[in-house]
Protein backbone atom coordinates (compact mmCIF):
# COMPACT_ATOMS: atom_id res chain seq x y z
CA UNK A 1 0.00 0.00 0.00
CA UNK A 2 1.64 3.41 -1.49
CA UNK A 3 2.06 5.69 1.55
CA UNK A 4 0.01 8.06 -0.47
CA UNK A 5 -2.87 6.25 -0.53
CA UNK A 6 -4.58 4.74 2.80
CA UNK A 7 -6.23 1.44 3.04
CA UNK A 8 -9.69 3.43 3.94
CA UNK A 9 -9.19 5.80 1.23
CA UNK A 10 -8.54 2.85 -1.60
CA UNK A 11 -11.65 0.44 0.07
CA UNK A 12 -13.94 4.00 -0.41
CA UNK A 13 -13.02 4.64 -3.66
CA UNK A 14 -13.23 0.96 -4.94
CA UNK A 15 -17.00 0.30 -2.97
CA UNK A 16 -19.90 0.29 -5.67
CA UNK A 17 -21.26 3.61 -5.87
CA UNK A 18 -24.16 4.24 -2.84
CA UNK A 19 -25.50 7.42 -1.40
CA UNK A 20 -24.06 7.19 2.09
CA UNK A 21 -20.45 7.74 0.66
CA UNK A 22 -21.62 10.41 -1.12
CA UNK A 23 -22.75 11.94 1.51
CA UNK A 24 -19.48 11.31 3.87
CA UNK A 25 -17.81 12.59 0.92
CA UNK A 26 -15.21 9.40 0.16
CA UNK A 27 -16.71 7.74 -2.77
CA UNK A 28 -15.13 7.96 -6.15
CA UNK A 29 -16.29 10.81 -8.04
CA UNK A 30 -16.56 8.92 -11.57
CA UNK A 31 -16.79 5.52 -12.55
CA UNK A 32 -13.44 5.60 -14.05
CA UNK A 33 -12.32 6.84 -10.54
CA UNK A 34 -13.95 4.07 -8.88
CA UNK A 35 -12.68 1.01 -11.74
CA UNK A 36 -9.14 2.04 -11.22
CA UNK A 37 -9.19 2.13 -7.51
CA UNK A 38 -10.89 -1.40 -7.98
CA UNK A 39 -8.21 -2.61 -9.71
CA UNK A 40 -5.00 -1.50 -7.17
CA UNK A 41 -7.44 -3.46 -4.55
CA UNK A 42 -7.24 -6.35 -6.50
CA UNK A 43 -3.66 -6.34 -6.63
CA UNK A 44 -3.75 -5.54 -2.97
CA UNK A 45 -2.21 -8.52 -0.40
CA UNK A 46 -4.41 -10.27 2.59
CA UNK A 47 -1.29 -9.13 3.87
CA UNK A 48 -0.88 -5.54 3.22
CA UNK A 49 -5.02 -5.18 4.31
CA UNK A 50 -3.83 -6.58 7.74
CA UNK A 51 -0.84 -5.01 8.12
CA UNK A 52 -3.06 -1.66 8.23
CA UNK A 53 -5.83 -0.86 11.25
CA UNK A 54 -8.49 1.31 9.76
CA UNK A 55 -9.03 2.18 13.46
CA UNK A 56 -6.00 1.96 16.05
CA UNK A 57 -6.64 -1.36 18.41
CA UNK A 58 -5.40 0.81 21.22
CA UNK A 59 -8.23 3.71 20.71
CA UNK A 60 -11.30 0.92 19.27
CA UNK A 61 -12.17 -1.97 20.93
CA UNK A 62 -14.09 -3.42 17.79
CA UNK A 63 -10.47 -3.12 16.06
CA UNK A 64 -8.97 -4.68 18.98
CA UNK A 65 -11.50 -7.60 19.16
CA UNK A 66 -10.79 -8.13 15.20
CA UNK A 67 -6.85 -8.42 15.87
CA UNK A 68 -8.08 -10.33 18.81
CA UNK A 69 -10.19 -13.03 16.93
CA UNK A 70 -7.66 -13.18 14.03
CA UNK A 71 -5.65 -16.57 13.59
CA UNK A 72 -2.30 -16.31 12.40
CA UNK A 73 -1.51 -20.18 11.49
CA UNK A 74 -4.74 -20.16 9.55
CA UNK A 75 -4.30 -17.34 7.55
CA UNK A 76 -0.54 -18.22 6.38
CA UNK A 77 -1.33 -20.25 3.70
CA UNK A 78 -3.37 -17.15 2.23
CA UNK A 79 -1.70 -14.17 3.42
CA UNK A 80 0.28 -13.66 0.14
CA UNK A 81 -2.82 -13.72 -1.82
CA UNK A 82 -4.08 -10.18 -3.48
CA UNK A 83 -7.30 -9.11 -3.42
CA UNK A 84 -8.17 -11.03 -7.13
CA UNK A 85 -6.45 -13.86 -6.16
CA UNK A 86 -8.81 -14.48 -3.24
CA UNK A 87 -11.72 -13.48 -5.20
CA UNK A 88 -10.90 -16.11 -8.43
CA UNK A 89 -10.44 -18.92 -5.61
CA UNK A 90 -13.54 -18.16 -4.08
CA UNK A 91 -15.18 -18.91 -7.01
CA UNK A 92 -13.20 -22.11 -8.38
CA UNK A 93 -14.24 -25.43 -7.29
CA UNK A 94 -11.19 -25.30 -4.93
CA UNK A 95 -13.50 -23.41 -3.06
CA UNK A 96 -15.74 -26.04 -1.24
CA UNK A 97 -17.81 -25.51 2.15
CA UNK A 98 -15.22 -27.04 3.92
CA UNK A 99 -12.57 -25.04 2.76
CA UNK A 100 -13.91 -21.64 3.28
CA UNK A 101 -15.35 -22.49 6.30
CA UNK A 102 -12.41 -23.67 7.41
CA UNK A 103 -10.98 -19.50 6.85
CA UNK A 104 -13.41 -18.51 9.36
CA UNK A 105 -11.13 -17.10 11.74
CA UNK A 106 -8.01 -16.32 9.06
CA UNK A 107 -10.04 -13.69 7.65
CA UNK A 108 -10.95 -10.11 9.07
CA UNK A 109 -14.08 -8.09 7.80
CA UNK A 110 -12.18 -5.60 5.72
CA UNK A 111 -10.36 -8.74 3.47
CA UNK A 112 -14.60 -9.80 2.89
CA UNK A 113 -15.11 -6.39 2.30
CA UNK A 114 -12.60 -6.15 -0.14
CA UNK A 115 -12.79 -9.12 -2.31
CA UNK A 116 -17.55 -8.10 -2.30
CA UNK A 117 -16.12 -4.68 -3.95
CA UNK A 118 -14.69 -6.60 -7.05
CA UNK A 119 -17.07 -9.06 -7.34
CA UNK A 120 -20.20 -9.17 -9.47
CA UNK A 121 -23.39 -10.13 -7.73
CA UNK A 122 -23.77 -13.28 -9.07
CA UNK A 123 -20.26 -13.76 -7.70
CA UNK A 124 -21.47 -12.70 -4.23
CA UNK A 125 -24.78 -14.78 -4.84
CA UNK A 126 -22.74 -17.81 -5.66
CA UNK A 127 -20.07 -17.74 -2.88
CA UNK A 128 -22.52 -16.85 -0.30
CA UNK A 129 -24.50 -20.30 -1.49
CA UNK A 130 -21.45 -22.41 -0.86
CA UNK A 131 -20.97 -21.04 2.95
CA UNK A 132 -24.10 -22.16 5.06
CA UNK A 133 -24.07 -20.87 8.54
CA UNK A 134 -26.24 -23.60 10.86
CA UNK A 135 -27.71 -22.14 14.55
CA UNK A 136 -29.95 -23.24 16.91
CA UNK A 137 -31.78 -22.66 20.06
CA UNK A 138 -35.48 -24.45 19.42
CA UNK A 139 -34.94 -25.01 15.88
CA UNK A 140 -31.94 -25.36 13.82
CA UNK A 141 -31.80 -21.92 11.83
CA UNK A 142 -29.22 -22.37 8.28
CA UNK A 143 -29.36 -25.25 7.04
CA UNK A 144 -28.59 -25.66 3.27
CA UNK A 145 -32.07 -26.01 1.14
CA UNK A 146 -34.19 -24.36 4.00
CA UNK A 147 -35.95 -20.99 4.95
CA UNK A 148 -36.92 -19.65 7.94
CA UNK A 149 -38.90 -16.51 8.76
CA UNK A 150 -39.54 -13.85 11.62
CA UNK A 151 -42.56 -12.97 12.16
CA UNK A 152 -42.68 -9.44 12.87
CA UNK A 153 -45.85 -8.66 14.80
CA UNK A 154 -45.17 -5.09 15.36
CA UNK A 155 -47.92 -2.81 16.91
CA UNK A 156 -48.45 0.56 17.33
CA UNK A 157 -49.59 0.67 20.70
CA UNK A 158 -48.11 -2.98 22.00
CA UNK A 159 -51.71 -4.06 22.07
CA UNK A 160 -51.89 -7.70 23.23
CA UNK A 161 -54.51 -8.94 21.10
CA UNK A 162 -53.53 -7.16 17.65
CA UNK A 163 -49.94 -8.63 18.17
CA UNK A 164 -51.31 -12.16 18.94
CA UNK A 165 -53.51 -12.31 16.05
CA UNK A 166 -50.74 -10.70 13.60
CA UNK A 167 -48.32 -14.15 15.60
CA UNK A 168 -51.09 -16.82 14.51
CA UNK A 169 -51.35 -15.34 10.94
CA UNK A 170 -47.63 -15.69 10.47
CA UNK A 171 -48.02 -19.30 11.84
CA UNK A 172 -50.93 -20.35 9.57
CA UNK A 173 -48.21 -18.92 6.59
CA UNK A 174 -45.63 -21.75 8.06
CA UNK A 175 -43.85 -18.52 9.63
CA UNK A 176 -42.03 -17.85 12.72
CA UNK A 177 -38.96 -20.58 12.91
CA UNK A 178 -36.28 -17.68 12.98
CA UNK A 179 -38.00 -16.33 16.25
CA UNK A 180 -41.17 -14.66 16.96
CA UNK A 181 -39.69 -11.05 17.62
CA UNK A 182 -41.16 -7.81 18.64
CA UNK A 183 -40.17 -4.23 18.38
CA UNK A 184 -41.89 -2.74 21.65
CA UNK A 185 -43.65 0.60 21.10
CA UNK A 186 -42.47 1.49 24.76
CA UNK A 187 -38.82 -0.02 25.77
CA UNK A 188 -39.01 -0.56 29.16
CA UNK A 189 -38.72 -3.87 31.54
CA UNK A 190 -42.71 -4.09 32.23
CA UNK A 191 -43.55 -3.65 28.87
CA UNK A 192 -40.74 -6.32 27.39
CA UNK A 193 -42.13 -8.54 30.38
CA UNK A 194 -45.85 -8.19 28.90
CA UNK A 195 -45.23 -9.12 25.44
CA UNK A 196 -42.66 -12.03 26.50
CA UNK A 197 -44.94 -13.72 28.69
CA UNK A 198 -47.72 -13.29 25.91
CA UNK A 199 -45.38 -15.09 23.26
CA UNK A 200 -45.17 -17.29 25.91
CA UNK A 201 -48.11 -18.78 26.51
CA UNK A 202 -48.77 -18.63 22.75
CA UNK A 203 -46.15 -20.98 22.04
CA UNK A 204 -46.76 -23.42 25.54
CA UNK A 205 -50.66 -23.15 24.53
CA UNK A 206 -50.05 -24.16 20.58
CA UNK A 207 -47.12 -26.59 21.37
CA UNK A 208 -44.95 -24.84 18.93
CA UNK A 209 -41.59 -25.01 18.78
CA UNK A 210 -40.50 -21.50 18.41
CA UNK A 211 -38.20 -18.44 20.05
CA UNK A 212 -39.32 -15.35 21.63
CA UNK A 213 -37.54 -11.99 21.14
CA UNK A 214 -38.72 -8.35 22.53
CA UNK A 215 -36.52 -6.35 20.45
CA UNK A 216 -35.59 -3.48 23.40
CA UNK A 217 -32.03 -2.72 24.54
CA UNK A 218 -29.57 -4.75 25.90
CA UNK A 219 -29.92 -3.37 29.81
CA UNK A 220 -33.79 -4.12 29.37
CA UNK A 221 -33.30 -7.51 28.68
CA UNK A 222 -30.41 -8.15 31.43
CA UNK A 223 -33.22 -6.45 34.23
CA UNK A 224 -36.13 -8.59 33.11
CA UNK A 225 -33.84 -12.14 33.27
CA UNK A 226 -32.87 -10.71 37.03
CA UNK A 227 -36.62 -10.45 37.10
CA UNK A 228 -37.15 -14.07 35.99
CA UNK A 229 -39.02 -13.03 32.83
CA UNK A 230 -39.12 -16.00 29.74
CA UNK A 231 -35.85 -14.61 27.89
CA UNK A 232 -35.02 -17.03 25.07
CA UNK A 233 -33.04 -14.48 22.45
CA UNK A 234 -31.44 -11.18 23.38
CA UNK A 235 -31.32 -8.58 21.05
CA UNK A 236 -28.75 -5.43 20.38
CA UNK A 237 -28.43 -3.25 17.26
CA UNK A 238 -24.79 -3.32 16.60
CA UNK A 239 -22.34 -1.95 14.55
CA UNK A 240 -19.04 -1.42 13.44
CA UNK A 241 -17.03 1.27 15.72
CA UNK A 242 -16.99 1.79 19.58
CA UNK A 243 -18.07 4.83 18.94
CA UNK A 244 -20.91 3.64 16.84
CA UNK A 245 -21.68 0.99 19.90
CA UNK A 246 -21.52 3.93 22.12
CA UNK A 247 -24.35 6.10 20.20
CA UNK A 248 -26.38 2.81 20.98
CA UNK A 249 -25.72 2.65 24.61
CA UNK A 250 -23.49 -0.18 24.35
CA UNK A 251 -19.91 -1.71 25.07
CA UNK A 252 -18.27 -4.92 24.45
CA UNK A 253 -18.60 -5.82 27.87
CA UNK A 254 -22.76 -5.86 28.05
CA UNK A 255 -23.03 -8.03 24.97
CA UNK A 256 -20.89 -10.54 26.92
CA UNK A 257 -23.33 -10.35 30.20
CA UNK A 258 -26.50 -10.44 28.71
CA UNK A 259 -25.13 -13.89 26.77
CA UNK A 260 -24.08 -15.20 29.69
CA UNK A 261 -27.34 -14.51 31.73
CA UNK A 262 -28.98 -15.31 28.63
CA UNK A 263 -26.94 -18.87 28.48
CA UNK A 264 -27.41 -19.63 32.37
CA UNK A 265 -31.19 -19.26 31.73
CA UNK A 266 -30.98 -22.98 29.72
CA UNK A 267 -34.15 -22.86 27.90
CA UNK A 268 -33.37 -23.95 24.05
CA UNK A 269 -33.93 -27.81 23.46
CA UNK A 270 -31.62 -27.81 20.00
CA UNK A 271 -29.15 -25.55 20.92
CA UNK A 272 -27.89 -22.59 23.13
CA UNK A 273 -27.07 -19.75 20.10
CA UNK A 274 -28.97 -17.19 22.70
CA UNK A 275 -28.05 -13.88 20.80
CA UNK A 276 -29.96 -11.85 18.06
CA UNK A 277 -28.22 -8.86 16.52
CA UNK A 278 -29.13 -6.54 13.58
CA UNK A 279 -26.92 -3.73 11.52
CA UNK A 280 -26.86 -1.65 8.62
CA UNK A 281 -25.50 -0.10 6.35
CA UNK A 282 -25.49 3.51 7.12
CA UNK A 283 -25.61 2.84 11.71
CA UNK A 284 -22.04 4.01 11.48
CA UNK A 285 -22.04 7.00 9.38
CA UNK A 286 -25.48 8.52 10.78
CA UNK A 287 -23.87 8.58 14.27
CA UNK A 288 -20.34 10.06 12.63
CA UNK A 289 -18.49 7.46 14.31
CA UNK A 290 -17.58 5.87 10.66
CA UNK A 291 -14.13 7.27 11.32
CA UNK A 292 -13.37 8.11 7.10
CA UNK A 293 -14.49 4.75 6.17
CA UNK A 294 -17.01 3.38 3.83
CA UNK A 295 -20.55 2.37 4.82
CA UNK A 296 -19.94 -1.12 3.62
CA UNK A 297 -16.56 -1.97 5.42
CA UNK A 298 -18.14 -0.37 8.24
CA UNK A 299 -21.00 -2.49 8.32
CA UNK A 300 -18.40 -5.99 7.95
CA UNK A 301 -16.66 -4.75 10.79
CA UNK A 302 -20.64 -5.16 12.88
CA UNK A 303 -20.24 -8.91 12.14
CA UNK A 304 -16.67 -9.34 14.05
CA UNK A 305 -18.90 -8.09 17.18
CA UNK A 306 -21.71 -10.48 16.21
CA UNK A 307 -19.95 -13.70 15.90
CA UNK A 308 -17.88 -13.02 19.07
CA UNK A 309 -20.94 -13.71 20.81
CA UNK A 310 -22.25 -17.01 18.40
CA UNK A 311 -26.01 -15.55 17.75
CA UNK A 312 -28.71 -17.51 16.49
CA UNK A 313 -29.48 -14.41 13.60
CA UNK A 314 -28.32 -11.89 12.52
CA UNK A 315 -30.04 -9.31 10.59
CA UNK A 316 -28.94 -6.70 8.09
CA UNK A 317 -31.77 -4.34 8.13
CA UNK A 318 -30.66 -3.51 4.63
CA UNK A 319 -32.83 -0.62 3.50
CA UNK A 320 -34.45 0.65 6.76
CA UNK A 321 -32.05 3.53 7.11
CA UNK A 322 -33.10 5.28 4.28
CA UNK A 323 -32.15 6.90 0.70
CA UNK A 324 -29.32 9.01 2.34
CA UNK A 325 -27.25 5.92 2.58
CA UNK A 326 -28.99 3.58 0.31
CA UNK A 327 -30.94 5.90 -2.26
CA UNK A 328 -32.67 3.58 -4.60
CA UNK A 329 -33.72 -0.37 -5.66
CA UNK A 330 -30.23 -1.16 -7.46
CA UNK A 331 -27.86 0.34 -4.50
CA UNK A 332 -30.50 -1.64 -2.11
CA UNK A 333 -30.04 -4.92 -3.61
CA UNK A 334 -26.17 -4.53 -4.03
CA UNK A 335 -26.23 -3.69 0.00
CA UNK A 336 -28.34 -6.80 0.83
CA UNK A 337 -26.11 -9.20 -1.39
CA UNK A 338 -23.01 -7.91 -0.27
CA UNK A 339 -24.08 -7.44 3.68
CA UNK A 340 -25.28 -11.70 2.83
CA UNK A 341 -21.72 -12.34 1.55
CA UNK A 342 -19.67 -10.81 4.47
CA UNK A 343 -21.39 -12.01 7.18
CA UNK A 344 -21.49 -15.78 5.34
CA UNK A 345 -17.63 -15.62 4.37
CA UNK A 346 -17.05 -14.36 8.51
CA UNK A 347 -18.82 -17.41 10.12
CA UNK A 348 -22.70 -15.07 10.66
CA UNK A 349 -25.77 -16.58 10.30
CA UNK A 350 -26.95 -14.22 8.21
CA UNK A 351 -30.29 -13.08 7.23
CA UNK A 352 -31.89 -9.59 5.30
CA UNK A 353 -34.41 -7.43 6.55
CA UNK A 354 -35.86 -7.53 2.60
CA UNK A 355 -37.01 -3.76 3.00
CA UNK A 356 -37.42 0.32 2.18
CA UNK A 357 -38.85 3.31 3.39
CA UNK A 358 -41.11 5.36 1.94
CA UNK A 359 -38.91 8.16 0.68
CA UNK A 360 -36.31 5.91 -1.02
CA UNK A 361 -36.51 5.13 -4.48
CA UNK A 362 -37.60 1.60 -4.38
CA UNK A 363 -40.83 0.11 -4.50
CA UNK A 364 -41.73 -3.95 -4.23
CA UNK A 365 -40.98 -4.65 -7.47
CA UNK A 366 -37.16 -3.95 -6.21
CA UNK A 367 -37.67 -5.78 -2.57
CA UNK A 368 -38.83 -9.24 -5.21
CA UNK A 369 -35.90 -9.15 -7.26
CA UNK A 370 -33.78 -8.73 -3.98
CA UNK A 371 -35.34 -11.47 -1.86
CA UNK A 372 -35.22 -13.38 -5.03
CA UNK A 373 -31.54 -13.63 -5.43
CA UNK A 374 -31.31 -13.81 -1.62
CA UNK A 375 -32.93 -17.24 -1.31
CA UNK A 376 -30.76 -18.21 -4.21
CA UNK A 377 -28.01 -17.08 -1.94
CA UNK A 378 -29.15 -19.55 0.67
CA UNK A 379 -29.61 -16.45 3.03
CA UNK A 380 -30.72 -17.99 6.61
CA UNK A 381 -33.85 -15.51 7.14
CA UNK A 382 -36.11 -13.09 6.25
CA UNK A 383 -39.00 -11.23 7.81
CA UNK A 384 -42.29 -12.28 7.84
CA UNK A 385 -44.58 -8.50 8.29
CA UNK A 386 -48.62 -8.80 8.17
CA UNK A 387 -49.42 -7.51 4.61
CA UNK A 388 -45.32 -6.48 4.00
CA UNK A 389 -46.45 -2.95 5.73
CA UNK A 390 -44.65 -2.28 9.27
CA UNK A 391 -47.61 -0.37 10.84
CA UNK A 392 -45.56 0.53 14.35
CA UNK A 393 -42.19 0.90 12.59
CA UNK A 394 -43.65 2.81 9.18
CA UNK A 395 -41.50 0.78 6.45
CA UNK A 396 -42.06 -1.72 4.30
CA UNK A 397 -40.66 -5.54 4.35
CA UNK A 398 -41.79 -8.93 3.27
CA UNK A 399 -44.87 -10.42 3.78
CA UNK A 400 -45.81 -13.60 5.05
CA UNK A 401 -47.07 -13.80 1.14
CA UNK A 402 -43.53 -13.31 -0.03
CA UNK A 403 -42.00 -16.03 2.17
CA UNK A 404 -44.84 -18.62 1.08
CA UNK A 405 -43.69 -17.39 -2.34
CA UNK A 406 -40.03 -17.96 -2.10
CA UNK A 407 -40.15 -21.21 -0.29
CA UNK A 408 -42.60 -22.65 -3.12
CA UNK A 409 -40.58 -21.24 -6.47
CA UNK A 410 -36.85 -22.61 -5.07
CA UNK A 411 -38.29 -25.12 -2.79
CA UNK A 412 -36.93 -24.55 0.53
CA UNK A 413 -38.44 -25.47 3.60
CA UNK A 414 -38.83 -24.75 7.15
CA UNK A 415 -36.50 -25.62 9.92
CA UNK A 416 -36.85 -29.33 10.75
CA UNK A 417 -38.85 -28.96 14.22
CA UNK A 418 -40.85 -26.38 13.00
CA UNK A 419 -41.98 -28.26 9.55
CA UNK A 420 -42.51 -31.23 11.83
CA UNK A 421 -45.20 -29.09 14.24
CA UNK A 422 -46.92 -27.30 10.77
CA UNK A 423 -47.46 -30.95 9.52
CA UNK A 424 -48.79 -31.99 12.78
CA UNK A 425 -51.61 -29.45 13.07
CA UNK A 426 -52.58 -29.79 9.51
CA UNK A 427 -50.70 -27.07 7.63
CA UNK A 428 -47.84 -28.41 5.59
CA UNK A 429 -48.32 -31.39 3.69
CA UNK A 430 -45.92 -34.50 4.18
CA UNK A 431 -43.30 -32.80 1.93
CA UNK A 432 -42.92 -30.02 3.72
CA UNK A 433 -45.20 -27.48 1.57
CA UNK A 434 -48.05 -25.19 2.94
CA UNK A 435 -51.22 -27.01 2.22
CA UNK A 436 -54.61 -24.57 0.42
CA UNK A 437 -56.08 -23.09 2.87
CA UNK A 438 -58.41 -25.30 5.20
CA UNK A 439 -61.06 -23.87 7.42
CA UNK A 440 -61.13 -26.50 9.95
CA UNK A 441 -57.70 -26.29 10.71
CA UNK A 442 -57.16 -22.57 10.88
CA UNK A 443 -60.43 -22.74 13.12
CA UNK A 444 -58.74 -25.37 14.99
CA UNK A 445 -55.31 -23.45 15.34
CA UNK A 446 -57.46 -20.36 15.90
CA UNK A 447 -58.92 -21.78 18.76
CA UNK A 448 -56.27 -23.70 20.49
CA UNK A 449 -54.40 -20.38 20.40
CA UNK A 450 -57.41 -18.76 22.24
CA UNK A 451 -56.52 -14.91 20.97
CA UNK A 452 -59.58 -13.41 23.37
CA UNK A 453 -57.45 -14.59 26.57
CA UNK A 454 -54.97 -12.34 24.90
């Protein structure tokens, strides 16, 4: 790397053109600008990318935790590779699950960042495919030819019944495997306690084999488990600078608390992957802690924290931030495919908030095409939103419509336990496919789940 030229600077100018580094005023200003810087990061070493902090260990502890997680033996067969070199071996046949998986640990976020911003997105689409990520905590999240879906019960005023009946609609779609999470209209520990114990006795009352997540702040979540609420996942926005971590009340040190709590609490029956994160492209840069660097390095750097703490999802809320950092369809569907990529290639089980505001120029026609290629991707997740409209969180998503859709045209299925529980009440026939609509056994599902004790 030519002292001229910084490592941030060259990764800026070489990301595909978006709004937010427009805005922080480090993009290339011309497509010949941004081909040429492409091409020194191709001939850029592993080495030479490690060799330079974007952020100083000593004054970041997300930079410190990368150095931290990085293994040296690992990464010495590779660590004379450029940029291009990685990239063509990623997508030769030398490239197997094993083998990449087997990287895990010799690779940092800004080398996945690097090789994303040469490759093509069917290049992206078709290394992502070859690197499943596998969780569990009630059901087994990842695995290669499945699907699974939050359902996203959001409500404008928390109200018990209107989020229970927006739960058992997701359910009768063969929704709600990922987890059954909730952004509270009020974050507070009464009000995370209310709709936990209502998810609750949902799932105890229907028999389903499902996790529970109030989406509120970390501290929330640690005072209710003191409290004895029914925690199964924690969740934390997260990104990729302290000082980004800071902006969301956060350090290094509470992630690894509320796990532990979290973990001491013993309620999966699969597995014990207790933690549920989301990011974005643009978290960094709206709280200026981006420090000079792109949106999408940034946003690599959020998975290091994640998979320091083994989740069972993480979510790249891919267009929720709006047109100042992602400003239309085609810089949306780059985001999601690259943010699917890194957080594959650095050992994340990875899934895409499928979404846009209002404002932005993208419509559903854009949000198809994206959760198209996704499931082609093999992402882990997607959301599951009554009628694709976020009525509490005023965005738009995927609908429990879209993920019938998805699962039928690349045949996928559910997570094992879960397809298991849909065939038992009468929903998904023996191959694992949502049956036509029945009467009797949405009255019968209906019933058992009893939505005026709500």
């Amino acid at each position: 790397m030519g002292q001229s030229e910084p490592l941030k600077t060259l990764l800026a100018k070489a990301s595909p053109a978006r709004s937010g580094d427009f805005l922080a005023e480090i993009a290339a200003e011309s497509q010949e600008e941004r081909v040429k810087a492409q091409r020194r990061l191709a001939d850029t070493t592993l080495q030479d990318i490690l060799d330079e902090p974007l952020i100083d260990p000593d004054e970041d502890e997300v930079s410190a935790l990368i150095y931290a997680q990085h293994d040296g033996d690992a990464f010495a067969a590779i660590s004379n590779w450029s940029v291009g070199e990685f990239r063509e071996w990623l997508l030769s046949e030398n490239a197997t699950t094993d083998a990449i998986s087997d990287l895990k640990w010799a690779l940092t976020p800004e080398m996945v960042a690097a090789v994303s911003k040469i490759m093509r997105n069917q290049d992206l689409i078709a290394v992502a495919r070859k690197r499943p990520v596998v969780s569990k905590f009630r059901t087994t999240v990842g695995l290669p030819g499945h699907l699974s879906v939050r359902i996203q019960p959001n409500h404008p005023t928390d109200d018990p019944k209107g989020v229970a009946a927006s739960i058992v609609d997701g359910l009768q779609f063969g929704c709600g495997d990922a987890v059954i999470g909730i952004n509270p209209a009020t974050d507070s520990p009464a009000a995370m306690r209310r709709l936990l114990e209502l998810i609750e006795e949902l799932r105890l009352r229907l028999e389903c084999p499902v996790q529970s997540c109030v989406l509120a702040h970390v501290t929330t979540a640690i005072d209710c488990m003191k409290r004895g609420a029914p925690v199964d996942l924690v969740f934390q926005s997260i990104a990729g600078s302290q000082k980004a971590n800071s902006s969301f009340g956060i350090n290094l040190a509470m992630l690894k608390e509320a796990r532990e709590a979290a973990l001491s609490l013993d309620r999966g029956t699969v597995g014990n992957n207790v933690m549920y994160f989301e990011t974005g492209q643009g978290a960094a840069l709206s709280a200026d802690a981006h420090h000079g660097i792109d949106q999408q390095t940034m946003e690599a750097r959020a998975y290091a924290v994640a998979r320091e703490y083994e989740p069972l999802l993480v979510n790249t809320v891919v267009g929720f931030i709006g047109p100042e950092y992602l400003y239309d369809g085609k810089e949306i569907i780059r985001a999601g495919l690259e943010d699917h990529f890194c957080g594959k290639l650095l050992g994340v089980p990875m899934g895409v908030d499928v979404c846009y505001t209002n404002h932005a120029e993208a419509d559903q026609d854009d949000m198809d095409n994206l959760l198209t290629l996704l499931g082609v991707a093999g992402v882990n997740f997607i959301m599951g939103v009554p009628g694709s409209d976020d009525i509490m969180l005023n965005y738009q998503s995927t609908s429990y419509h879209d993920a019938a859709y998805i699962r039928e045209v690349l045949n996928l299925k559910a997570a094992p336990e879960f397809e298991d529980w849909m065939r038992r009440v009468g929903l998904f026939d023996e191959t694992g496919h949502l049956l036509p609509q029945s009467h009797e056994d949405s009255a019968r599902l209906l019933g058992k789940a009893d939505l005026e004790a709500a």
